[in-house]
PDB file of N, CA and C in Angstrom:
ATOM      1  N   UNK A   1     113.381  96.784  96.601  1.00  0.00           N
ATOM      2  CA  UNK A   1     112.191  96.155  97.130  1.00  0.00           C
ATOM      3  C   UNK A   1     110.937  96.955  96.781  1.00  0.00           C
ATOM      4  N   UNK A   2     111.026  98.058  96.877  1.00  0.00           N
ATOM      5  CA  UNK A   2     110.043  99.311  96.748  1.00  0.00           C
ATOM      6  C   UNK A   2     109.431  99.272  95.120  1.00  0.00           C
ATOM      7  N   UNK A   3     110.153  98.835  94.331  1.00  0.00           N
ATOM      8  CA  UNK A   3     110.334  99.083  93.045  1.00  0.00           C
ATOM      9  C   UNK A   3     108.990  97.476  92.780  1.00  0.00           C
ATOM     10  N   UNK A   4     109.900  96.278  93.111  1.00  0.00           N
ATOM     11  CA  UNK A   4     109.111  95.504  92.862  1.00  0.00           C
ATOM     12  C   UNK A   4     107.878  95.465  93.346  1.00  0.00           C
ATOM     13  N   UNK A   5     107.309  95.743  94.955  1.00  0.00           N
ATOM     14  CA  UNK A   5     106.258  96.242  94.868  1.00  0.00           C
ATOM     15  C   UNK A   5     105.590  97.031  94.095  1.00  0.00           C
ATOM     16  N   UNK A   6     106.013  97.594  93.761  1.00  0.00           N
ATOM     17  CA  UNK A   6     104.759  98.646  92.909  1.00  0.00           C
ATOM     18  C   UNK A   6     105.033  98.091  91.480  1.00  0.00           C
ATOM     19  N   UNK A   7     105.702  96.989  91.166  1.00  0.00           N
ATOM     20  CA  UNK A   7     105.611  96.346  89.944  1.00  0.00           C
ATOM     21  C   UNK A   7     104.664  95.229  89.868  1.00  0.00           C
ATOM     22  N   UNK A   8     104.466  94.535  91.113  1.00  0.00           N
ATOM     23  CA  UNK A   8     103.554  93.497  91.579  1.00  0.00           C
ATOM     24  C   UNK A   8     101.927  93.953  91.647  1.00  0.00           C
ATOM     25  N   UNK A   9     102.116  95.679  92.247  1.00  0.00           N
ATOM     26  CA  UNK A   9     100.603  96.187  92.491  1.00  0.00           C
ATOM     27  C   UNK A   9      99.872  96.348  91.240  1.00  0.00           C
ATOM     28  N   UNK A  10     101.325  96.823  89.951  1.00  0.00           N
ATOM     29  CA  UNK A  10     100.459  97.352  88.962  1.00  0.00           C
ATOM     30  C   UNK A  10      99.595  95.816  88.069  1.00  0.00           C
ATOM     31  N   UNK A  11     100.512  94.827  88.558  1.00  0.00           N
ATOM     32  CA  UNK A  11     100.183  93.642  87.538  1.00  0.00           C
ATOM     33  C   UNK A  11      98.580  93.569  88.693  1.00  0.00           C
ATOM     34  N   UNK A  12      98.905  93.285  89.548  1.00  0.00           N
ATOM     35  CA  UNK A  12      97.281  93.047  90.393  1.00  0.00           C
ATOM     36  C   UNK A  12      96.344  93.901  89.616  1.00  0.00           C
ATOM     37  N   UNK A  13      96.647  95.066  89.682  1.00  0.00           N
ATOM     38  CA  UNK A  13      95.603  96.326  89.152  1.00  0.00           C
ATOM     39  C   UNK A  13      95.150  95.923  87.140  1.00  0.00           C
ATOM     40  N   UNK A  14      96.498  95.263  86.674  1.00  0.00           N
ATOM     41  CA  UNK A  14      96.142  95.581  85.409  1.00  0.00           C
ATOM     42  C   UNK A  14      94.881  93.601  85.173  1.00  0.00           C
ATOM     43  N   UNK A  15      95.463  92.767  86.074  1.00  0.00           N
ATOM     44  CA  UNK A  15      95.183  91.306  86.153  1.00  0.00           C
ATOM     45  C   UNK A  15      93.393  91.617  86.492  1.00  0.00           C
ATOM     46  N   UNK A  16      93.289  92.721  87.776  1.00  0.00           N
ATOM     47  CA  UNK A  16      91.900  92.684  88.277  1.00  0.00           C
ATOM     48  C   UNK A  16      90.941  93.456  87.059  1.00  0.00           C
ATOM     49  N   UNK A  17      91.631  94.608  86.462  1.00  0.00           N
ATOM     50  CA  UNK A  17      90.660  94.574  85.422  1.00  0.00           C
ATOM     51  C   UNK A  17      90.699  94.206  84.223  1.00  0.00           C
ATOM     52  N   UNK A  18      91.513  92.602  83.634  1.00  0.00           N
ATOM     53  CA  UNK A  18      90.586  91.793  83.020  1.00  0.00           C
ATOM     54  C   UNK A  18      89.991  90.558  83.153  1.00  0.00           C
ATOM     55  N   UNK A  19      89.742  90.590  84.705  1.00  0.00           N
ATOM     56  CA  UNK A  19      88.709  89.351  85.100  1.00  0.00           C
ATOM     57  C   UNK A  19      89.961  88.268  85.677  1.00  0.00           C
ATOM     58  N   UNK A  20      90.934  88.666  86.019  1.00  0.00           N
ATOM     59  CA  UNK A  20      91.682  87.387  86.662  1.00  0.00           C
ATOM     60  C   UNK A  20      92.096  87.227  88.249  1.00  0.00           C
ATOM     61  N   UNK A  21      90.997  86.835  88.793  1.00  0.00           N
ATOM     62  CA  UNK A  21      91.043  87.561  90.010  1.00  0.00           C
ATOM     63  C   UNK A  21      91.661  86.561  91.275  1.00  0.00           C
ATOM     64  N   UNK A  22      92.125  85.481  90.553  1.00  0.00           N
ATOM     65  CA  UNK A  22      93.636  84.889  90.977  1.00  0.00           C
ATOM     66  C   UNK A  22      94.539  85.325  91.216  1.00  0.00           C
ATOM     67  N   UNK A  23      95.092  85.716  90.026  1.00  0.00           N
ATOM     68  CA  UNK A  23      96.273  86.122  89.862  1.00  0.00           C
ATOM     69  C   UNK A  23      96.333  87.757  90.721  1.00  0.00           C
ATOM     70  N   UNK A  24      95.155  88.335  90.455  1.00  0.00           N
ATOM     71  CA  UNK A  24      94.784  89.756  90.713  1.00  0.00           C
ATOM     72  C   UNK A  24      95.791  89.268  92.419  1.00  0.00           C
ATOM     73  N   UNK A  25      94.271  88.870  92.887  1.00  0.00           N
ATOM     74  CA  UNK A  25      95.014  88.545  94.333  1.00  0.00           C
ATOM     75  C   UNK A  25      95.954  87.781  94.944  1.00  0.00           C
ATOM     76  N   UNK A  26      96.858  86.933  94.497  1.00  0.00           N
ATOM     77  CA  UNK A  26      98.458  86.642  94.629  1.00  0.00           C
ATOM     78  C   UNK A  26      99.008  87.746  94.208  1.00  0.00           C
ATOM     79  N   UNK A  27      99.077  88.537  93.264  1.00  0.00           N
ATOM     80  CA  UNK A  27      99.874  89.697  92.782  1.00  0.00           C
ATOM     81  C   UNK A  27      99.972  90.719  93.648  1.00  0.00           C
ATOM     82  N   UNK A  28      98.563  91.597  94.445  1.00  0.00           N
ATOM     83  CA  UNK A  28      98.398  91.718  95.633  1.00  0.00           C
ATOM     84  C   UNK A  28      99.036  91.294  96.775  1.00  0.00           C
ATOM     85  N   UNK A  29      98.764  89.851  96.856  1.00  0.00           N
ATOM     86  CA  UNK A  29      99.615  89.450  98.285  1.00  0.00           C
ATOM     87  C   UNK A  29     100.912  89.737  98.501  1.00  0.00           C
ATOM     88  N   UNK A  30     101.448  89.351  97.036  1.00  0.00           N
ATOM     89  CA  UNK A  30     103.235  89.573  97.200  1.00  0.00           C
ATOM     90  C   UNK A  30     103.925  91.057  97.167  1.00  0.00           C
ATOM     91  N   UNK A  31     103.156  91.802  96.555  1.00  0.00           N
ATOM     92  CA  UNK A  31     103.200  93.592  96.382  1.00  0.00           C
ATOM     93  C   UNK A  31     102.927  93.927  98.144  1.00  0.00           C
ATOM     94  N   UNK A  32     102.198  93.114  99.034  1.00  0.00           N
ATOM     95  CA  UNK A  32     102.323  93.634 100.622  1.00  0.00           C
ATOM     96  C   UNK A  32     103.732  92.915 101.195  1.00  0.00           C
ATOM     97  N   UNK A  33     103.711  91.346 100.787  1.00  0.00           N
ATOM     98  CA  UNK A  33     104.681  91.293 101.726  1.00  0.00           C
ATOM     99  C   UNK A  33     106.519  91.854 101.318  1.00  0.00           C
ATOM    100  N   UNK A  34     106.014  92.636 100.132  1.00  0.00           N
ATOM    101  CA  UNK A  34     107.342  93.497  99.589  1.00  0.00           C
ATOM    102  C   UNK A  34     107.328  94.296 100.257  1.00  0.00           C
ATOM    103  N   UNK A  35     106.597  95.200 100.286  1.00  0.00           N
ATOM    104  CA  UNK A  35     105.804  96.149 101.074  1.00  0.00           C
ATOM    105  C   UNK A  35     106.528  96.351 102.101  1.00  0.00           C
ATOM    106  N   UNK A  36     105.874  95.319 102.808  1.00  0.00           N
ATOM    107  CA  UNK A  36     106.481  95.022 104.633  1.00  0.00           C
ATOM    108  C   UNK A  36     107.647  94.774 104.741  1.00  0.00           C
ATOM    109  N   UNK A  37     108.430  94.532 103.600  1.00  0.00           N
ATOM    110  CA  UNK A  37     109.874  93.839 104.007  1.00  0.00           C
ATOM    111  C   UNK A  37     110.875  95.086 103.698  1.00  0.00           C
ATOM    112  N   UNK A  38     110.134  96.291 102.594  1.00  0.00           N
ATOM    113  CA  UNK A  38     110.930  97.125 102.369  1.00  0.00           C
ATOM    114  C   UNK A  38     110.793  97.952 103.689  1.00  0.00           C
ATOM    115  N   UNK A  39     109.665  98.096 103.917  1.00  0.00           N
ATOM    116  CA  UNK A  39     109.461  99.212 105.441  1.00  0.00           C
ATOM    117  C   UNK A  39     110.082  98.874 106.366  1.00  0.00           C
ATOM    118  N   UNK A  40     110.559  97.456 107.207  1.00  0.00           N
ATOM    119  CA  UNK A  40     111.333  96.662 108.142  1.00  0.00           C
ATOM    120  C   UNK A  40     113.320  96.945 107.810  1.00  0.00           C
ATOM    121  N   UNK A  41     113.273  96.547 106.512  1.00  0.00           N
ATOM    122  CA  UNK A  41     114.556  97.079 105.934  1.00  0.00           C
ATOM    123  C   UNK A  41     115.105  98.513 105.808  1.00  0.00           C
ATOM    124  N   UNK A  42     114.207  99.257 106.099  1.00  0.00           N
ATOM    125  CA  UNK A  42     114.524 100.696 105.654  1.00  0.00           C
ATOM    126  C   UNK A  42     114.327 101.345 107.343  1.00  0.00           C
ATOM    127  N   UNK A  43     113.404 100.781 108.084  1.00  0.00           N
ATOM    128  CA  UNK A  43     113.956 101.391 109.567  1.00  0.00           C
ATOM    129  C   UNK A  43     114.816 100.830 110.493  1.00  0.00           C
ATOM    130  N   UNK A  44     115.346  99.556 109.958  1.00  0.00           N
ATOM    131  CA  UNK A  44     116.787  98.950 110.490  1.00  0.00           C
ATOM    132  C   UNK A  44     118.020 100.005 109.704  1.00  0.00           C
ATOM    133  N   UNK A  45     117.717 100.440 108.295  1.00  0.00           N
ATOM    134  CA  UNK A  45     119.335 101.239 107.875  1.00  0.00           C
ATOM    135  C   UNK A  45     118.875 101.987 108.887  1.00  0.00           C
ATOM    136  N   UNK A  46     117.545 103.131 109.087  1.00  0.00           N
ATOM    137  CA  UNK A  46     117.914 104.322 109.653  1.00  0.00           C
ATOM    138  C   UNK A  46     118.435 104.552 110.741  1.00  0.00           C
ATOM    139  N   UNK A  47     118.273 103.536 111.944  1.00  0.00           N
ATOM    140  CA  UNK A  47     118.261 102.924 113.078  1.00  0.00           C
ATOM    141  C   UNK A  47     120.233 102.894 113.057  1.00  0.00           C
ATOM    142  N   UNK A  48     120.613 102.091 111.789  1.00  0.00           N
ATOM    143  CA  UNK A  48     121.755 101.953 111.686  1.00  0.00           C
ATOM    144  C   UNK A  48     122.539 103.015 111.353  1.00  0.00           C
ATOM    145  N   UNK A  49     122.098 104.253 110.797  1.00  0.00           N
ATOM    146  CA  UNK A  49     122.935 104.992 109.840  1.00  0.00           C
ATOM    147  C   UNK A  49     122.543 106.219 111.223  1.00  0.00           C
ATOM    148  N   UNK A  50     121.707 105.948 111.943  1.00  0.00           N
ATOM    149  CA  UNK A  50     121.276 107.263 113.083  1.00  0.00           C
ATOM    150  C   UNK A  50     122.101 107.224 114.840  1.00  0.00           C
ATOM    151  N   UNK A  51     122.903 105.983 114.588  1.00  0.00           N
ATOM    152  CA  UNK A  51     123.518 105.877 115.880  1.00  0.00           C
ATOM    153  C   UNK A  51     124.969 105.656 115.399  1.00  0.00           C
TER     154      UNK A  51
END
């Protein structure tokens, strides 16, 4: 999950500087809600792997 986020951020980053600021920001949106889903997923293992 972690991975594709920061594969999503770089396309936002590389989309925003050449003027596509569509795509910039969907590319963005989906790089957070990866984001959020890896951080939710990763304190349910610890949660799981800590009791």
């Amino acid at each position: 999950m972690l991975h594709y986020a920061l594969v999503f951020l770089v396309i936002a980053i590389i989309a925003a500087l050449f003027g596509f600021t569509g795509i910039a920001g969907t590319a963005a949106g989906i790089a957070k809600i990866l984001f959020v889903v890896f951080l939710i997923l990763a304190v349910i293992a610890f949660f799981r792997r800590a009791s």
